[in-house]
N, C-alpha and C. Protein backbone atom coordinates (compact mmCIF):
# COMPACT_ATOMS: atom_id res chain seq x y z
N UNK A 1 -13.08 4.88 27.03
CA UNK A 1 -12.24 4.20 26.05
C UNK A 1 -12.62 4.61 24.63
N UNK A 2 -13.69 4.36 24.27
CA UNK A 2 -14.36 5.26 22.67
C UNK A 2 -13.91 6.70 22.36
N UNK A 3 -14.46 7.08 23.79
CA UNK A 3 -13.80 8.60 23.09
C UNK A 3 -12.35 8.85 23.20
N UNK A 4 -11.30 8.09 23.62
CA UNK A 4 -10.01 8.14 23.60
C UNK A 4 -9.70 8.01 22.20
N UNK A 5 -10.75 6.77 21.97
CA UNK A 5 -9.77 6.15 20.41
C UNK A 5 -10.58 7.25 19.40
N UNK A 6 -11.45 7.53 19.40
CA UNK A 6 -11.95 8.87 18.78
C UNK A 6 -11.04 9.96 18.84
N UNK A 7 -10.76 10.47 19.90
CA UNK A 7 -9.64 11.40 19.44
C UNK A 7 -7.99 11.05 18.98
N UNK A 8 -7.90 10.08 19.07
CA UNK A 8 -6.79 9.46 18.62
C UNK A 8 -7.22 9.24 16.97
N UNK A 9 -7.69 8.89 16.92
CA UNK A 9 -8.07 8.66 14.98
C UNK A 9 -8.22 10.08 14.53
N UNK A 10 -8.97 11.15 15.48
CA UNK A 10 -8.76 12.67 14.99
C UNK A 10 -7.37 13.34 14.77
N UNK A 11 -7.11 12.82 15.95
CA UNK A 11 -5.17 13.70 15.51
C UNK A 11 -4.55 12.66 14.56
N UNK A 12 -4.81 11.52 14.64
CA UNK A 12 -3.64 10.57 13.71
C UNK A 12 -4.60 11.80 11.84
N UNK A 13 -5.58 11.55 11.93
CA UNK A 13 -6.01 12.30 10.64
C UNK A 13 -5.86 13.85 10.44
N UNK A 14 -5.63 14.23 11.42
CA UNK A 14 -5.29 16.06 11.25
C UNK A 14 -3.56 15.37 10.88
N UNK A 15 -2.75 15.02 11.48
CA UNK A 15 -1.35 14.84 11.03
C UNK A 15 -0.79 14.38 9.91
N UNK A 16 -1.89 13.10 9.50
CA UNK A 16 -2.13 12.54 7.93
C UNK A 16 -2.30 14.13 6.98
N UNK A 17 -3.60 14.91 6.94
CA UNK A 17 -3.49 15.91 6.45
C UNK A 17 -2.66 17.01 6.27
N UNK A 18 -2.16 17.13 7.27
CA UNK A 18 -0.96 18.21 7.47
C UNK A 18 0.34 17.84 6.69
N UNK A 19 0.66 16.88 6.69
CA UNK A 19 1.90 16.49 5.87
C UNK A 19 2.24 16.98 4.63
N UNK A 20 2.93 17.01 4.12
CA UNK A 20 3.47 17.63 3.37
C UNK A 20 3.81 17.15 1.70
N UNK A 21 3.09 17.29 0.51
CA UNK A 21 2.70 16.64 -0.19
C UNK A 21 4.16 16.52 -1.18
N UNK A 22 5.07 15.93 -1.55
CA UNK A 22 6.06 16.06 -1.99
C UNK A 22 6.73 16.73 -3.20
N UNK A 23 5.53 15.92 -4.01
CA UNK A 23 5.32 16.00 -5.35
C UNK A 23 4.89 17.64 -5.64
N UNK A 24 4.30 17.96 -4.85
CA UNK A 24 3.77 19.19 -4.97
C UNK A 24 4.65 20.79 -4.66
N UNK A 25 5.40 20.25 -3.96
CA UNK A 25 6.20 21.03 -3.64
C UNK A 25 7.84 21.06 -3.85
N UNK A 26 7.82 20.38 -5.28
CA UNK A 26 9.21 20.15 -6.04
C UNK A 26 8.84 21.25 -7.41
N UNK A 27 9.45 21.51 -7.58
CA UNK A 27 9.79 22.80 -9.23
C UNK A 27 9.05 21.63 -10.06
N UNK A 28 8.71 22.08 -10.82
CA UNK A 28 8.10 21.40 -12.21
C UNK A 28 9.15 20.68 -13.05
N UNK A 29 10.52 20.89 -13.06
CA UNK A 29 11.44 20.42 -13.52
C UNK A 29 11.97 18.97 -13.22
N UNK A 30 11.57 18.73 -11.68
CA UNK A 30 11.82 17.67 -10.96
C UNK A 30 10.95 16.73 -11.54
N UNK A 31 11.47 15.22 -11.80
CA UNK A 31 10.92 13.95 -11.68
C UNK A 31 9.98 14.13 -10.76
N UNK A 32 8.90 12.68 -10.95
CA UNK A 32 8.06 11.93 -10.36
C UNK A 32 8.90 11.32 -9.42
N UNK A 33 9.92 11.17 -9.86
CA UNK A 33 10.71 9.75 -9.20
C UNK A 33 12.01 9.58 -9.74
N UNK A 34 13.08 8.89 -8.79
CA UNK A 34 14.51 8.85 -9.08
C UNK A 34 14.77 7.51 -9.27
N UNK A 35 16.10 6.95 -9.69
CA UNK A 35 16.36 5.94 -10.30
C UNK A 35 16.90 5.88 -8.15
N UNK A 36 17.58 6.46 -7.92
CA UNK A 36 18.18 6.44 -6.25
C UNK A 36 18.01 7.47 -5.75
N UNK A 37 17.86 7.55 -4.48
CA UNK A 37 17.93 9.05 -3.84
C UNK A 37 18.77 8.62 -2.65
N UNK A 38 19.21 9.42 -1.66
CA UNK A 38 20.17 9.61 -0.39
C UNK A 38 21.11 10.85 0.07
N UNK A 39 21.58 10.54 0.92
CA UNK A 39 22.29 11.76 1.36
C UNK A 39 23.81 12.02 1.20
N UNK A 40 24.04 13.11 0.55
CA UNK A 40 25.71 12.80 0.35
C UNK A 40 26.56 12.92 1.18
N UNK A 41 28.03 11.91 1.68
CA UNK A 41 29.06 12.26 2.10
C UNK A 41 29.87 12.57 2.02
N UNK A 42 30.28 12.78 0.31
CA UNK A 42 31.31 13.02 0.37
C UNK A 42 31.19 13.50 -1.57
N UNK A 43 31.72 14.45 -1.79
CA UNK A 43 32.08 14.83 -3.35
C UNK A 43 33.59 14.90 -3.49
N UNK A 44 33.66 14.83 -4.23
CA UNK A 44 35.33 14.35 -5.03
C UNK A 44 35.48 14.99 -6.79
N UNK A 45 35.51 16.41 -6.91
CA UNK A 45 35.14 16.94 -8.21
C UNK A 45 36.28 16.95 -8.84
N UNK A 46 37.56 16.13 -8.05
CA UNK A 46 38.82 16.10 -8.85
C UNK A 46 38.92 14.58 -9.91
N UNK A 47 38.47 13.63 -8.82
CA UNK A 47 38.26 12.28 -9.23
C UNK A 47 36.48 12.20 -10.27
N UNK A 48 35.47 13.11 -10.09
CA UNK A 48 34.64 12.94 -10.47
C UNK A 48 34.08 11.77 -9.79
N UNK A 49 33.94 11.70 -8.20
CA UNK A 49 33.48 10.69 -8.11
C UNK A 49 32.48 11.41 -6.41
N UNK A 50 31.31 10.27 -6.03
CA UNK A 50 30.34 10.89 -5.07
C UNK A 50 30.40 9.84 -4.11
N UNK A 51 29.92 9.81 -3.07
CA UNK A 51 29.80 9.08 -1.83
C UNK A 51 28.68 9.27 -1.37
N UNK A 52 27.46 8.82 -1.74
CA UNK A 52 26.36 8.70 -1.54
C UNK A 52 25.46 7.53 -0.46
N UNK A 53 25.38 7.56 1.17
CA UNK A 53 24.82 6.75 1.97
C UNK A 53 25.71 5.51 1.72
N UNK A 54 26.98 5.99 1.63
CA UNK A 54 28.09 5.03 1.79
C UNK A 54 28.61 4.24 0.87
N UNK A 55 28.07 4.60 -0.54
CA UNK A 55 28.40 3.92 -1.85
C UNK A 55 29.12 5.11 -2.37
N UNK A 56 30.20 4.34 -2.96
CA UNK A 56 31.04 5.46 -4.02
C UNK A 56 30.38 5.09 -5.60
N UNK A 57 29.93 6.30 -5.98
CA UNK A 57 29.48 6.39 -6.94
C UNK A 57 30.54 7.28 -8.74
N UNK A 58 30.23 6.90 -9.79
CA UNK A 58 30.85 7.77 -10.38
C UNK A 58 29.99 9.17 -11.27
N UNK A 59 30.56 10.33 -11.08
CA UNK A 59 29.43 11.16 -11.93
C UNK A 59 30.20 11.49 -13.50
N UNK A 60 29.24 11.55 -14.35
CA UNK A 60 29.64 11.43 -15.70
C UNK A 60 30.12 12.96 -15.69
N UNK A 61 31.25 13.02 -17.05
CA UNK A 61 31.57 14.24 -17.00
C UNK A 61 30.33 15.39 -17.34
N UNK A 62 29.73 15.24 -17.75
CA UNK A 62 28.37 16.08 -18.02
C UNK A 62 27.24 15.66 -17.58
N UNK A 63 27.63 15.94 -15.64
CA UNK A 63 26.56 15.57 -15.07
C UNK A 63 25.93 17.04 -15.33
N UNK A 64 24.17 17.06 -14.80
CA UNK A 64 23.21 18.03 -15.13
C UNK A 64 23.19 17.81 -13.42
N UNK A 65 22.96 19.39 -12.53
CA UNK A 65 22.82 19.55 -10.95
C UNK A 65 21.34 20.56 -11.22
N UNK A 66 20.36 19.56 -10.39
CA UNK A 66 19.32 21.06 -10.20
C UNK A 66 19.17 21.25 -9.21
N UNK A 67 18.63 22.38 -8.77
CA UNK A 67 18.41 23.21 -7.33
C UNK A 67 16.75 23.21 -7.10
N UNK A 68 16.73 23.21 -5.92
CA UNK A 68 15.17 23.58 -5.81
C UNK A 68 14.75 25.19 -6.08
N UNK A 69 15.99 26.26 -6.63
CA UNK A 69 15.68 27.55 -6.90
C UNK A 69 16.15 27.91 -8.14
N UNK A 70 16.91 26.76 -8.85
CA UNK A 70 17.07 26.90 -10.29
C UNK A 70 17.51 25.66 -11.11
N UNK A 71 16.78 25.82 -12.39
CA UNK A 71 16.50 24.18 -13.41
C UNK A 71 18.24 24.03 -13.11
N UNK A 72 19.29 24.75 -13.54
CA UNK A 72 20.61 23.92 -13.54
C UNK A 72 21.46 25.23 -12.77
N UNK A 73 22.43 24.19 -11.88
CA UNK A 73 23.05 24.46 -11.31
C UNK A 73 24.51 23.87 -11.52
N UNK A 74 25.64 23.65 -10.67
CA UNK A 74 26.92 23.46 -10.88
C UNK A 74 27.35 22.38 -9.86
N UNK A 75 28.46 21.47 -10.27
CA UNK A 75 28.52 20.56 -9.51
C UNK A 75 29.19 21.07 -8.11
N UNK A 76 29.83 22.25 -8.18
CA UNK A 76 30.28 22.33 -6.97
C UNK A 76 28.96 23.30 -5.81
N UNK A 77 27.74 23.24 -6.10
CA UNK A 77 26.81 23.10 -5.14
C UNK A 77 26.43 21.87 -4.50
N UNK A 78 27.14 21.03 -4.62
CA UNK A 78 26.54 19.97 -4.28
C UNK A 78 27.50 20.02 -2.70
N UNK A 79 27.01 19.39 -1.21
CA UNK A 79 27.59 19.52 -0.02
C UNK A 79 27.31 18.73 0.92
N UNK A 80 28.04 18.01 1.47
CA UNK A 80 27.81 16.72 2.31
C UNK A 80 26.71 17.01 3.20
N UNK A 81 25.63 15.98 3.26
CA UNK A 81 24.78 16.18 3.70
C UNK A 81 23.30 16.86 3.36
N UNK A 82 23.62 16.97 2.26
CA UNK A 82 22.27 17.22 0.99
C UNK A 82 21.45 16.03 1.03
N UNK A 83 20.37 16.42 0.75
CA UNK A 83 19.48 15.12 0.28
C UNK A 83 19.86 15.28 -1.00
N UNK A 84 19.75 14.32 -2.39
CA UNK A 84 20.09 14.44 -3.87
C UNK A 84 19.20 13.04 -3.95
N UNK A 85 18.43 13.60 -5.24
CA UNK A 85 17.73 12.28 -6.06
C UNK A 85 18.38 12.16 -7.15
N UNK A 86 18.97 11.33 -7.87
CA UNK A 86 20.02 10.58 -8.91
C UNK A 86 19.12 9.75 -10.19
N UNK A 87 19.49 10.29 -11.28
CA UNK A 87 19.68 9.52 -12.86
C UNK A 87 20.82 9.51 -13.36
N UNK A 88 20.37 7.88 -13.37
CA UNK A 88 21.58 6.55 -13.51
C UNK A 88 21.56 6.56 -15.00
N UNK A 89 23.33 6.41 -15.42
CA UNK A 89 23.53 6.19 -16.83
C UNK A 89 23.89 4.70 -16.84
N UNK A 90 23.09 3.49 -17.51
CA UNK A 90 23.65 2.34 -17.60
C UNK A 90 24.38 1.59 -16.09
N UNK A 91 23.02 1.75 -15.09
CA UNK A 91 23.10 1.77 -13.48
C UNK A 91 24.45 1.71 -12.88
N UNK A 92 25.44 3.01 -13.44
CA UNK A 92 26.67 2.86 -13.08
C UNK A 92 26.74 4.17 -12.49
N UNK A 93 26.80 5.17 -13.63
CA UNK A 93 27.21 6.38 -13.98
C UNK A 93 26.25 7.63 -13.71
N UNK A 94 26.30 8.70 -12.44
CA UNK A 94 25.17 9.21 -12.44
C UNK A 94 25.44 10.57 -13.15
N UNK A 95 24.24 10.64 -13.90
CA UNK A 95 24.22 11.72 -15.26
C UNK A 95 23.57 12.94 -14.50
N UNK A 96 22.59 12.88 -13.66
CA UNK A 96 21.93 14.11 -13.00
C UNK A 96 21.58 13.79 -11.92
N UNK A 97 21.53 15.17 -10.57
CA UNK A 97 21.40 15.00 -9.79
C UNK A 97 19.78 15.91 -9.45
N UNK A 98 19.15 16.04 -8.64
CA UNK A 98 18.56 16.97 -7.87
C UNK A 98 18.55 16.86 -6.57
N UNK A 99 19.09 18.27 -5.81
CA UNK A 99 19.03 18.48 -4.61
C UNK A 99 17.53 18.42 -4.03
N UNK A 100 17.62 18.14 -2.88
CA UNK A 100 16.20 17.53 -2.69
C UNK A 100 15.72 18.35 -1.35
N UNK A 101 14.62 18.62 -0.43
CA UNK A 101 14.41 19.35 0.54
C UNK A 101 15.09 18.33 2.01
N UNK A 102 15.21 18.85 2.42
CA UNK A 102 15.64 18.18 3.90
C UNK A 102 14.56 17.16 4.84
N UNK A 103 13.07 18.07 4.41
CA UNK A 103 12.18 17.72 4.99
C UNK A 103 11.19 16.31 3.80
N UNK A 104 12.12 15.86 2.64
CA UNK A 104 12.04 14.62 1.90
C UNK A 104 12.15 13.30 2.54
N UNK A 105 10.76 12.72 2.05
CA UNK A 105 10.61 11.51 2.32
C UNK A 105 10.47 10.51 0.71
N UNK A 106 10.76 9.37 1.16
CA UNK A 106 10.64 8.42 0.24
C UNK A 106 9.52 6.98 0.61
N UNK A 107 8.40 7.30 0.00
CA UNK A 107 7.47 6.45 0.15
C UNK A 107 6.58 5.32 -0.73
N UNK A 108 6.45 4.79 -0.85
CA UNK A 108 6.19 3.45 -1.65
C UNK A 108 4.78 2.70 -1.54
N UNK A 109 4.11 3.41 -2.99
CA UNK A 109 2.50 2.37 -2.48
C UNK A 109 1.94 0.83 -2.32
């Protein structure tokens, strides 16, 4: 029984280690942190408007899009099913987006 839970606390801590540090592996351009983050369903670049984890959202006409391969990008990179972290104009209006990795988590100390 000891040495079970011994190797069980070894792999739970090799997997703890292995993970993947977030912060670290975002462009320097990227936030600490987003006002919202989620996955998109739906863009609407006629209406200017987003569908974000099932909320319709509105994007300002001079929203800012970044990429994880360049500081600014264009709103029509944006594609259902992106991860995107969001800054909120006056918690209505989202002013910038960043596309986010797939393999993004959102965690809370």
């Amino acid at each position: 029984m000891k040495k079970s839970y011994q190797i069980l606390v070894a792999l739970w801590a090799l997997l703890l280690f292995a993970m993947p540090s977030w912060a670290d592996n975002m462009p320097d351009y990227y936030p600490d942190s987003f006002d919202r983050w989620g996955i998109i369903d739906m863009v609407d670049v006629s209406t200017m408007h987003i569908v974000i984890n099932d909320a319709r959202m509105q994007l300002s006409p001079q929203i800012k899009v970044h990429s994880l391969n360049t500081r600014f990008s264009t709103i029509n990179t944006l594609r259902r099913g992106m991860k995107v972290g969001m800054g909120l104009a006056d918690r209505k209006i989202i002013d910038e987006i960043w596309i986010l990795p797939r393999n993004y988590g959102h965690y809370t100390e």
